[in-house]
N, C-alpha and C. Protein backbone atom coordinates (compact mmCIF):
# COMPACT_ATOMS: atom_id res chain seq x y z
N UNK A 1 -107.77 -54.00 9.01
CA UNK A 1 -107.68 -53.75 10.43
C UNK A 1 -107.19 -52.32 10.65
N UNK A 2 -107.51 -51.60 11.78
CA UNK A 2 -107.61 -50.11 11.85
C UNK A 2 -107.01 -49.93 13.53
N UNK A 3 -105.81 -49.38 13.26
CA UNK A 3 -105.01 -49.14 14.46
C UNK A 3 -106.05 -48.22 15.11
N UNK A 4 -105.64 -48.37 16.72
CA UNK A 4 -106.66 -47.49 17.92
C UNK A 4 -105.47 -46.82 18.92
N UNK A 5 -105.51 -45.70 18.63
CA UNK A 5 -104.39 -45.20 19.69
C UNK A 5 -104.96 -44.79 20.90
N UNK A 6 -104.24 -45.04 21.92
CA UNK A 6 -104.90 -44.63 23.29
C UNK A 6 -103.70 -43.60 24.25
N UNK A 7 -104.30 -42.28 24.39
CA UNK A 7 -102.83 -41.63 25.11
C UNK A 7 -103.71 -41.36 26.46
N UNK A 8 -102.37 -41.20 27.27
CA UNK A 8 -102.35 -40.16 28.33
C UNK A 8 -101.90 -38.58 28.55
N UNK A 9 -102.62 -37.82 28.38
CA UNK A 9 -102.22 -36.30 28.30
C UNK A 9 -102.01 -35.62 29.61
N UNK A 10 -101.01 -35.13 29.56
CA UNK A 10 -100.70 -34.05 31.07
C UNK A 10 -102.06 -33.78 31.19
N UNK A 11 -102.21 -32.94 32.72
CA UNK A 11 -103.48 -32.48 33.14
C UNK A 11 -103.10 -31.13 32.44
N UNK A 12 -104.25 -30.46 31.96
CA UNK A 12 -104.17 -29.35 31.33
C UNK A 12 -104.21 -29.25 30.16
N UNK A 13 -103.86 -30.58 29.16
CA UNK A 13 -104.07 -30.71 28.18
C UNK A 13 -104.91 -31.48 27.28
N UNK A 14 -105.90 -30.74 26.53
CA UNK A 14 -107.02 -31.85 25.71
C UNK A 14 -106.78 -32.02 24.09
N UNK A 15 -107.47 -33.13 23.82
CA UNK A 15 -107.04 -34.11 22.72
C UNK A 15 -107.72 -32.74 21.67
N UNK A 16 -106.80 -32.08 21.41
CA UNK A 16 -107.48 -31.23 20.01
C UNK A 16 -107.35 -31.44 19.18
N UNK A 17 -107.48 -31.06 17.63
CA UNK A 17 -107.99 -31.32 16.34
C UNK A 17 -106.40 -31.16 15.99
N UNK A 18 -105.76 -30.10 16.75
CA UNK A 18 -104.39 -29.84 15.71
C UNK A 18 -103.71 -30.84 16.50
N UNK A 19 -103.55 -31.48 17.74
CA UNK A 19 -102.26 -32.19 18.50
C UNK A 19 -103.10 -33.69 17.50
N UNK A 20 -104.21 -33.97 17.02
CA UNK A 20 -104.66 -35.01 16.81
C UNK A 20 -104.15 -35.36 15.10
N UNK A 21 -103.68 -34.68 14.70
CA UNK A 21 -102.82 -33.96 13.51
C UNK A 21 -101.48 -34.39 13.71
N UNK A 22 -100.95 -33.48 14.71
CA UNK A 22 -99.55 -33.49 15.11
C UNK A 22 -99.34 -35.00 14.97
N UNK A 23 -100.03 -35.80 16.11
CA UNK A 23 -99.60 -37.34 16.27
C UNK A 23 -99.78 -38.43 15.20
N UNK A 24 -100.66 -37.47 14.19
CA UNK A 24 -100.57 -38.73 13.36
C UNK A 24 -99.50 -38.08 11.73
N UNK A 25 -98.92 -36.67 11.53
CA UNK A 25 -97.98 -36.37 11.55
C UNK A 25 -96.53 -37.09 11.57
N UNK A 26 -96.32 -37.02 12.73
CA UNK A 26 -95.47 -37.78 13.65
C UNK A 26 -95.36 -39.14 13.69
N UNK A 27 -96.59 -40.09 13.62
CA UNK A 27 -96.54 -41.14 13.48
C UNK A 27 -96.09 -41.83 11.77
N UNK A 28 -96.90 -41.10 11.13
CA UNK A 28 -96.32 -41.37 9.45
C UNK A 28 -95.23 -41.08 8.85
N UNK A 29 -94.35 -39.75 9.78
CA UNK A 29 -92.75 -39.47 9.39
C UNK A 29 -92.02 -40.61 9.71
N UNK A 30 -92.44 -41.37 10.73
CA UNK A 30 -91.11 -42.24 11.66
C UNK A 30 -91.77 -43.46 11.37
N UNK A 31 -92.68 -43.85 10.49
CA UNK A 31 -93.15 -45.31 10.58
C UNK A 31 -94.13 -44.89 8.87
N UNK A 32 -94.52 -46.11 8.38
CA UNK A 32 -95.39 -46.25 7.52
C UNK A 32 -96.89 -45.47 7.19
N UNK A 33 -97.94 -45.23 6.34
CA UNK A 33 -98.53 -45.11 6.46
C UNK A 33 -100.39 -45.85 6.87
N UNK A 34 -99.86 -46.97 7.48
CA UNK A 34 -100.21 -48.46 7.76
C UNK A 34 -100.19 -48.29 9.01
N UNK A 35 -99.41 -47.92 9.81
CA UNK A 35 -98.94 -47.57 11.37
C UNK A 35 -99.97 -46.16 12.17
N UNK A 36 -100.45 -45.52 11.05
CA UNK A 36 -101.22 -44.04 11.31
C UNK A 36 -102.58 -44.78 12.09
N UNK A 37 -102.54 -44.42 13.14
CA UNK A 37 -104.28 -44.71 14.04
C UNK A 37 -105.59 -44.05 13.51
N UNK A 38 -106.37 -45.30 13.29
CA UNK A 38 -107.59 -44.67 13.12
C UNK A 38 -107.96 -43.87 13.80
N UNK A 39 -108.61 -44.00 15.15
CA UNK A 39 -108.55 -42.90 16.26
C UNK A 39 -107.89 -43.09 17.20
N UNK A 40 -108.07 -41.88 18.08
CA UNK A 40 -106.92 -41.62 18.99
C UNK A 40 -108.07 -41.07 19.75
N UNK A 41 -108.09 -41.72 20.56
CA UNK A 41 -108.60 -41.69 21.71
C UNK A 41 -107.61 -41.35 23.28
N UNK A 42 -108.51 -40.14 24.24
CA UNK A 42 -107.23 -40.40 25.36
C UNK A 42 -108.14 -40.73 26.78
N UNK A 43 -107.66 -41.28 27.37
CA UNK A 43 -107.69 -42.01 28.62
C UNK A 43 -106.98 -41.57 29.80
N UNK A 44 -107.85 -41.84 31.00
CA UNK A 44 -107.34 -41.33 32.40
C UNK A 44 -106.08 -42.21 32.53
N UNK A 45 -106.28 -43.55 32.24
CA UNK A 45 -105.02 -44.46 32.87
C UNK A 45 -105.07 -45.57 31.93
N UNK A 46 -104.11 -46.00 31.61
CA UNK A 46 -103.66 -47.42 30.84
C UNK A 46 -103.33 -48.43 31.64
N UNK A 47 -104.40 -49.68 31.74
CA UNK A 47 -103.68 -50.72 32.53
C UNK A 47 -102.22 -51.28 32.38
N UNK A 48 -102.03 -52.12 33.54
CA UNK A 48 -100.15 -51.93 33.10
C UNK A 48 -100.60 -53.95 33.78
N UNK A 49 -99.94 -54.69 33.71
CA UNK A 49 -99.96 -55.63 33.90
C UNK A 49 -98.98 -55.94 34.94
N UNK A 50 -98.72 -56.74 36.23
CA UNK A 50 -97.62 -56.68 37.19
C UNK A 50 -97.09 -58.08 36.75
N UNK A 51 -95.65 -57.93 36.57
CA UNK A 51 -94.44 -58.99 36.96
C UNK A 51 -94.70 -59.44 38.19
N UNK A 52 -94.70 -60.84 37.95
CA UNK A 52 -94.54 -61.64 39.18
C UNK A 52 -93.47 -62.43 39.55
């Protein structure tokens, strides 16, 4: 099974080759190498689910 990361980036900023680096970087210092996302994909908005 193959982790899928999904971000939201400030306006102004696009998913480049080196921040796409950085995060998975970042993700393998502070967690496993099991935890690293296949891709990373970014998105306008992440659904959020409402408390009722």
């Amino acid at each position: 099974m193959q982790a899928v990361l999904f971000i939201m980036l400030r306006d102004g900023i696009g998913l480049t080759d080196d921040l796409q680096q950085k995060i998975h970087q970042t993700i393998r210092a502070a967690t496993t190498p099991r935890h690293v996302p296949a891709k990373i994909i970014a998105v306008t908005d992440i659904p959020r689910t409402s408390k009722r």
